[in-house]
C-alpha atoms as a PDB file:
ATOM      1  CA  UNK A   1     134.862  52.861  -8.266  1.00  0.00           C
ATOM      2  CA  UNK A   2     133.440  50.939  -5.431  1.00  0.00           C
ATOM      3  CA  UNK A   3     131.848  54.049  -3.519  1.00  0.00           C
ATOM      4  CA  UNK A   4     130.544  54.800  -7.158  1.00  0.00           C
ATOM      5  CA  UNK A   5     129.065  51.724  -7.386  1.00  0.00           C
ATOM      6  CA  UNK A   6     127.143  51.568  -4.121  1.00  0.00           C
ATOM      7  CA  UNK A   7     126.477  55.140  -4.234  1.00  0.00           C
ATOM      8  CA  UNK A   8     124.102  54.106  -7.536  1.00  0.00           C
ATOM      9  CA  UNK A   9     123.072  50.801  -5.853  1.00  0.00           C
ATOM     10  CA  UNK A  10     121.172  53.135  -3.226  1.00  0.00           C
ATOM     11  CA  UNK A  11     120.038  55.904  -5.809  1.00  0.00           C
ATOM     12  CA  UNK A  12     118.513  52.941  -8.179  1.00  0.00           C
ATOM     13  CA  UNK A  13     116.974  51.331  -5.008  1.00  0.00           C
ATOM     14  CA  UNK A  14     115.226  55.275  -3.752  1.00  0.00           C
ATOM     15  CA  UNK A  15     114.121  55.545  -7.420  1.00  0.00           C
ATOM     16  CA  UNK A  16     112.549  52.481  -7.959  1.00  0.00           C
ATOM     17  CA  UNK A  17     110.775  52.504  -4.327  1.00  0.00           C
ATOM     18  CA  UNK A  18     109.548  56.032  -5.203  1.00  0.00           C
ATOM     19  CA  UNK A  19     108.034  55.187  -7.937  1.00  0.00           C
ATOM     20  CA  UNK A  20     106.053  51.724  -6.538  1.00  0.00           C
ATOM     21  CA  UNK A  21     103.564  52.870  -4.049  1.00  0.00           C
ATOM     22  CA  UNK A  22     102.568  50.441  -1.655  1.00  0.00           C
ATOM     23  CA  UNK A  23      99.346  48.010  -2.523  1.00  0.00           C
ATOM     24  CA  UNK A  24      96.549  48.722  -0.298  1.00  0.00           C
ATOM     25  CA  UNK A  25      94.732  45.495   0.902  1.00  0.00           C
ATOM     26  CA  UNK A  26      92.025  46.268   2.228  1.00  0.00           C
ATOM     27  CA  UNK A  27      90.311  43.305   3.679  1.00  0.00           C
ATOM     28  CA  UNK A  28      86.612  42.584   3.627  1.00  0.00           C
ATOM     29  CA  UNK A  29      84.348  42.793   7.023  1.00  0.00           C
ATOM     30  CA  UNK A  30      83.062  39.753   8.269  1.00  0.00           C
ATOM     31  CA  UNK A  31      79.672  38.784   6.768  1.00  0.00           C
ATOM     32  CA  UNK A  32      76.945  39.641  10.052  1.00  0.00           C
ATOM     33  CA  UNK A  33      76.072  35.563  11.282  1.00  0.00           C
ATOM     34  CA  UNK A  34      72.442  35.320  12.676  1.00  0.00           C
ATOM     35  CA  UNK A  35      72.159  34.331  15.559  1.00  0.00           C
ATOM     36  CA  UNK A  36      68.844  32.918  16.281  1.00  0.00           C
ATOM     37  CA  UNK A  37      67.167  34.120  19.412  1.00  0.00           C
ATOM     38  CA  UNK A  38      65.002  32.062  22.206  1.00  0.00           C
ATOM     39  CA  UNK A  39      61.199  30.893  20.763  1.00  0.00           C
ATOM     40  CA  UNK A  40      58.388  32.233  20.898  1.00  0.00           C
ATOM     41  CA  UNK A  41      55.113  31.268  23.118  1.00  0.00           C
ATOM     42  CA  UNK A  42      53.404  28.315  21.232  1.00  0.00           C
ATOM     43  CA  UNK A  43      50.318  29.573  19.179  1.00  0.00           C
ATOM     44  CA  UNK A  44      46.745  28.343  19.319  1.00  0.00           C
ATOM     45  CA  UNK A  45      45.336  25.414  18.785  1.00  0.00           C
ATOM     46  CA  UNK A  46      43.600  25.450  15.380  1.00  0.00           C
ATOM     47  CA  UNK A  47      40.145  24.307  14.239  1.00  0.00           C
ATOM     48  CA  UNK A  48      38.963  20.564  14.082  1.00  0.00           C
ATOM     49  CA  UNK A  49      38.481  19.953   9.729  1.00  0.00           C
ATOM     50  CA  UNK A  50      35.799  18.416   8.414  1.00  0.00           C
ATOM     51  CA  UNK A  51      34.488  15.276   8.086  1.00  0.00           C
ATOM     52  CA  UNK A  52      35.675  13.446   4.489  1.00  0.00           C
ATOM     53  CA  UNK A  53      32.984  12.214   1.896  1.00  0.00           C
ATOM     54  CA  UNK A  54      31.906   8.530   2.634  1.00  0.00           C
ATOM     55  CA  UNK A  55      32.905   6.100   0.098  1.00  0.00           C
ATOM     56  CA  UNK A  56      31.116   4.617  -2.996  1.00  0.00           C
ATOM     57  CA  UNK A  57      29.601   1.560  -2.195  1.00  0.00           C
ATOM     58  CA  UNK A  58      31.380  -2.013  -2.757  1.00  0.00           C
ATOM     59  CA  UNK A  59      30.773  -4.268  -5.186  1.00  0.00           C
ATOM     60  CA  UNK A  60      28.671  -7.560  -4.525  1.00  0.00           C
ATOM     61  CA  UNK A  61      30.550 -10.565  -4.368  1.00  0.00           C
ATOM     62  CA  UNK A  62      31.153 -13.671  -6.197  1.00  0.00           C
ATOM     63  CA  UNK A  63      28.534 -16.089  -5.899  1.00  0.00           C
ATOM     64  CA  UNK A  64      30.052 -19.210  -3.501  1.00  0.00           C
ATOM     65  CA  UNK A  65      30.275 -22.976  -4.322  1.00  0.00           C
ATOM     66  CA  UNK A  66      28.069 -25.434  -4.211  1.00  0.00           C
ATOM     67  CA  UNK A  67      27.700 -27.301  -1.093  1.00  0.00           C
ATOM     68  CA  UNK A  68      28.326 -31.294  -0.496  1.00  0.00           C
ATOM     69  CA  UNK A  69      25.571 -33.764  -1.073  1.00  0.00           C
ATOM     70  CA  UNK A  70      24.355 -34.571   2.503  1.00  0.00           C
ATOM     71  CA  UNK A  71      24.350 -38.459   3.930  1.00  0.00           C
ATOM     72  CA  UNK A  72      21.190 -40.677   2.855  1.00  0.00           C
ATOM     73  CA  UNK A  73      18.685 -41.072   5.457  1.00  0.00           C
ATOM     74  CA  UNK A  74      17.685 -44.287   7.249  1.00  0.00           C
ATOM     75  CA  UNK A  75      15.409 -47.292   5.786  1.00  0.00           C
ATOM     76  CA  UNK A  76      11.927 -46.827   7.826  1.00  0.00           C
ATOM     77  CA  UNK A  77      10.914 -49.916  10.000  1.00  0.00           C
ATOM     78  CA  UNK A  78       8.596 -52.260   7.931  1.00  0.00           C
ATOM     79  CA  UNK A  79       4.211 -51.763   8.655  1.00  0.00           C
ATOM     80  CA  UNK A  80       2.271 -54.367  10.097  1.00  0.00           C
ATOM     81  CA  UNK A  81       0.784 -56.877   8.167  1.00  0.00           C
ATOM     82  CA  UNK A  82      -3.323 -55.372   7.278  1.00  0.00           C
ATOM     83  CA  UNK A  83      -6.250 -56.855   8.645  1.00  0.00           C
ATOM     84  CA  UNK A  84      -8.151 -57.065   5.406  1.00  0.00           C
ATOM     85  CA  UNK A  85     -10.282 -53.907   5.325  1.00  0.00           C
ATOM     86  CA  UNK A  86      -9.758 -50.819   3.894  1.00  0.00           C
ATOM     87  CA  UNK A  87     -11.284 -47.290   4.456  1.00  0.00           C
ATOM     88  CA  UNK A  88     -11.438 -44.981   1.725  1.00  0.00           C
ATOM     89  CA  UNK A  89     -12.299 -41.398   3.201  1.00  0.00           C
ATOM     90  CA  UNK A  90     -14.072 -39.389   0.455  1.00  0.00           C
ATOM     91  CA  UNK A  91     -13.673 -35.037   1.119  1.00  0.00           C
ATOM     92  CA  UNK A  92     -16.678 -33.326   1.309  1.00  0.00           C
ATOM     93  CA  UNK A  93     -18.419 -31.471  -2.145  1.00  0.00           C
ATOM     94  CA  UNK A  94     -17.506 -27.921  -2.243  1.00  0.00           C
ATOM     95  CA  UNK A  95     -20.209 -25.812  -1.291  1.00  0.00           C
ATOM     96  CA  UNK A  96     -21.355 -22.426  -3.697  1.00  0.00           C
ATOM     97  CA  UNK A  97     -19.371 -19.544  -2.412  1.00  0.00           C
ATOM     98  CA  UNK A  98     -21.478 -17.218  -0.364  1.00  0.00           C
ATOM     99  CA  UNK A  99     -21.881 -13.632  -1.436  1.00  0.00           C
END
């Protein structure tokens, strides 16, 4: 009974194994990585742009405060006394205008 027994112990382990065939993994290539290379010579220098628009003109401004009264002036010095006559001068009559 024992050499029975591992007599089928060995025919149920070739069975089973015959039918199972082995998984295939197959594993996936590594992605290429770029690698960047060394730069490039600069490029040219481009074009100067052109001038912007000018600006609309400002508004005018407020109108400002009024300034400070200024300081009164001086009394004037006080006139000689008169020696009794007076002169009245009298302009001269308009003449017709020439033509």
């Amino acid at each position: 009974m024992n050499l029975s027994l591992t007599l089928s112990a060995v025919l149920a382990t070739l069975a089973l194994a015959g039918c199972n065939p082995p998984a295939v993994v197959t594993v996936p290539a590594p992605a290429p990585v770029a690698v960047p290379g060394p730069p490039g010579p600069t490029g040219a220098t481009g074009s100067t742009g052109s001038t912007g628009a000018t600006g609309d003109a400002g508004s005018t401004g407020s109108t400002g405060s009024t300034g400070m009264q200024g300081d009164t002036g001086r009394s004037g010095a006080t006139g000689e006394a008169g020696t009794g006559t007076t002169v009245i001068v009298v302009p001269p009559a308009a003449s017709a205008p020439a033509n």
